[in-house]
C-alpha atoms as a PDB file:
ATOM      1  CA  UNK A   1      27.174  47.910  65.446  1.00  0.00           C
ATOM      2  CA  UNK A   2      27.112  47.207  61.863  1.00  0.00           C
ATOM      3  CA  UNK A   3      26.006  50.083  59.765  1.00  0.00           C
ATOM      4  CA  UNK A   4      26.111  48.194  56.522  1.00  0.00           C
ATOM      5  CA  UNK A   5      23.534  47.440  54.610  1.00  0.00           C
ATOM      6  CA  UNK A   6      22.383  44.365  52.298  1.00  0.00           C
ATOM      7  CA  UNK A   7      23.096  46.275  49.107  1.00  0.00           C
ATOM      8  CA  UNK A   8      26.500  47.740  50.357  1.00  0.00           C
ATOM      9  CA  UNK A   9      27.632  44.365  51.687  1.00  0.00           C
ATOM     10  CA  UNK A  10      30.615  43.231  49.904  1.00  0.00           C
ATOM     11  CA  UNK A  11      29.874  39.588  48.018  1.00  0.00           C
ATOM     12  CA  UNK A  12      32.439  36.599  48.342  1.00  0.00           C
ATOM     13  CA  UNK A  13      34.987  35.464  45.806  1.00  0.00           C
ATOM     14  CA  UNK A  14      33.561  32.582  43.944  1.00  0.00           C
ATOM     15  CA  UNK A  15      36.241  29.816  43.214  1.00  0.00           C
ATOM     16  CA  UNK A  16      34.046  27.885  40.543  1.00  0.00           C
ATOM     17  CA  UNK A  17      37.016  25.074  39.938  1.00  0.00           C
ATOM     18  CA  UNK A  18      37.275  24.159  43.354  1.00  0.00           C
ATOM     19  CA  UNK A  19      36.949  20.778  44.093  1.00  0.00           C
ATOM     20  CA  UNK A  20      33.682  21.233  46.874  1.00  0.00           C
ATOM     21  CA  UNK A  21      32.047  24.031  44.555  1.00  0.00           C
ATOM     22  CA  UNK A  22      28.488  23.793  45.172  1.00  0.00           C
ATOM     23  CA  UNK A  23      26.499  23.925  41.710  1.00  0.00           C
ATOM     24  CA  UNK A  24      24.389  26.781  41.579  1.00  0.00           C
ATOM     25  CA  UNK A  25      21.327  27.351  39.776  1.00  0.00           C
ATOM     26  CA  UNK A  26      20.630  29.511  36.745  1.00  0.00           C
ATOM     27  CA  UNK A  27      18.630  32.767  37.675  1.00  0.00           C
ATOM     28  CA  UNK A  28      17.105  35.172  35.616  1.00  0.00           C
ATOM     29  CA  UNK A  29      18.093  38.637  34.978  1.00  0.00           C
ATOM     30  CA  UNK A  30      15.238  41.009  36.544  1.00  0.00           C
ATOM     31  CA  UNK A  31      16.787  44.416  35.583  1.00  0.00           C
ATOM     32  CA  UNK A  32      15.968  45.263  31.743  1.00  0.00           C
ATOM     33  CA  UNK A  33      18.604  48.202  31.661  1.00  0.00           C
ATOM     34  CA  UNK A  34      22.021  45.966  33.282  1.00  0.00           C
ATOM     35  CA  UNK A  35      24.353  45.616  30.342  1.00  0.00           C
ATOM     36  CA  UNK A  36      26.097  42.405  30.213  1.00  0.00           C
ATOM     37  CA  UNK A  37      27.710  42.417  26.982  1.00  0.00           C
ATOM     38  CA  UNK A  38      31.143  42.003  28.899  1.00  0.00           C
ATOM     39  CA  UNK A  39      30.784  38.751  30.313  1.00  0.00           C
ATOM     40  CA  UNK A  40      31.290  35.864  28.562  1.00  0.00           C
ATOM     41  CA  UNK A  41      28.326  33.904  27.631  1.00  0.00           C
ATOM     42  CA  UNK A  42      26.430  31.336  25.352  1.00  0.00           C
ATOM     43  CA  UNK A  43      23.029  30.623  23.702  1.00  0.00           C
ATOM     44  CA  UNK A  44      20.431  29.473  25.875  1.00  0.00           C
ATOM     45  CA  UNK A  45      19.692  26.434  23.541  1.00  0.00           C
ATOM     46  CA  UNK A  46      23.236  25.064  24.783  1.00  0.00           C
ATOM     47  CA  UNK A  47      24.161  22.783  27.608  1.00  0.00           C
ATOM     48  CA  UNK A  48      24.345  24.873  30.794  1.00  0.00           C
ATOM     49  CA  UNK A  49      26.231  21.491  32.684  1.00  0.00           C
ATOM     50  CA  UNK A  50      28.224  21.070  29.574  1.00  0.00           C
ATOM     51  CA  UNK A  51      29.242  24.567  29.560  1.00  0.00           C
ATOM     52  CA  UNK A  52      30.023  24.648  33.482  1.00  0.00           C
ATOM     53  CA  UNK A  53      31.839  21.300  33.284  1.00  0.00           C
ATOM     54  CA  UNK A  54      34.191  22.331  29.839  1.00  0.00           C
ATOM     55  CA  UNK A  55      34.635  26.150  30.639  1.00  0.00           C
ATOM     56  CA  UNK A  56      33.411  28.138  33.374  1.00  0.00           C
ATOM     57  CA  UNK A  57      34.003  25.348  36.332  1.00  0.00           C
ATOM     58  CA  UNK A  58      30.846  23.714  38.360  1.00  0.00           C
ATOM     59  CA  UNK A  59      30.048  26.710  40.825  1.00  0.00           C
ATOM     60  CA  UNK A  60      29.744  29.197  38.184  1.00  0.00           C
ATOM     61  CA  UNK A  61      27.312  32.011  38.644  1.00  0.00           C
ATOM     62  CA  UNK A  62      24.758  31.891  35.088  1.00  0.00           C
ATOM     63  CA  UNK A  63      22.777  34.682  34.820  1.00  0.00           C
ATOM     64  CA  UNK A  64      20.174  33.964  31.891  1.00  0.00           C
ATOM     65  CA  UNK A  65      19.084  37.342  30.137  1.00  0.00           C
ATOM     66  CA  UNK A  66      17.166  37.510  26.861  1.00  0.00           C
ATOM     67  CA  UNK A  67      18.311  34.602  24.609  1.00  0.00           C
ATOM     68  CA  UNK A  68      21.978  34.265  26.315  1.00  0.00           C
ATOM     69  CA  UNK A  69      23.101  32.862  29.741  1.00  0.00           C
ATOM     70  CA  UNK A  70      25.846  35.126  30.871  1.00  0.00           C
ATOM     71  CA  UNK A  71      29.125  33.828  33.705  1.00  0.00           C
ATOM     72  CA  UNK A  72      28.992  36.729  36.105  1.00  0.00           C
ATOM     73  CA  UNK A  73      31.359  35.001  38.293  1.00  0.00           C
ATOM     74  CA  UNK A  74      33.885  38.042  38.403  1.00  0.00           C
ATOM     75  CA  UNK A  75      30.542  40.051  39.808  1.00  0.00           C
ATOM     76  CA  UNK A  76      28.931  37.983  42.020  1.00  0.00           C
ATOM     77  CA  UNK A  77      26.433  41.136  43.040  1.00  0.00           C
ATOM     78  CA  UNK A  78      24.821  40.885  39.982  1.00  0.00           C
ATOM     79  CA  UNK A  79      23.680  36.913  40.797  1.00  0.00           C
ATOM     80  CA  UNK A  80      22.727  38.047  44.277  1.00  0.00           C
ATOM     81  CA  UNK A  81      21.056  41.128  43.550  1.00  0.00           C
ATOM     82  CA  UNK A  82      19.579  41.760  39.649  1.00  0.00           C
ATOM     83  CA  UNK A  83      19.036  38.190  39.160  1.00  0.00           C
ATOM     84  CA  UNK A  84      16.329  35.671  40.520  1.00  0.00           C
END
């Protein structure tokens, strides 16, 4: 019997270069108080496919907060679970 639940379920390792990488949407942030200030990131006015394609490989997980789209690819929780 699995005793785990959704929130302590342990997320996948995202390989974002890999060649079948499925592209994955930009979601939005949904909790004010999450500090993201760690991850890298870039102004919302910039090219999200130019960003993905140059930098942060084509199944990156973009979090959009505020003004900034943040790569939270190291934390893939915080797509899944503060994000929509």
């Amino acid at each position: 019997m699995d005793t785990k639940t959704k929130k302590d379920r342990e997320y996948p390792r995202i390989n974002p270069y890999a060649k079948d990488a499925k592209r994955m949407r930009v979601r939005k942030c949904t909790s004010p108080g999450l500090d993201l200030s760690s991850f890298p990131n870039f102004h919302k006015s910039g090219s999200i496919i130019g960003m993905k394609d140059l930098y942060y490989g084509k199944g990156a997980l973009l979090v959009k907060k505020g003004n900034y789209i943040y790569n939270v690819t190291s934390k893939p929780k915080i797509y899944y679970q503060h994000a929509v």
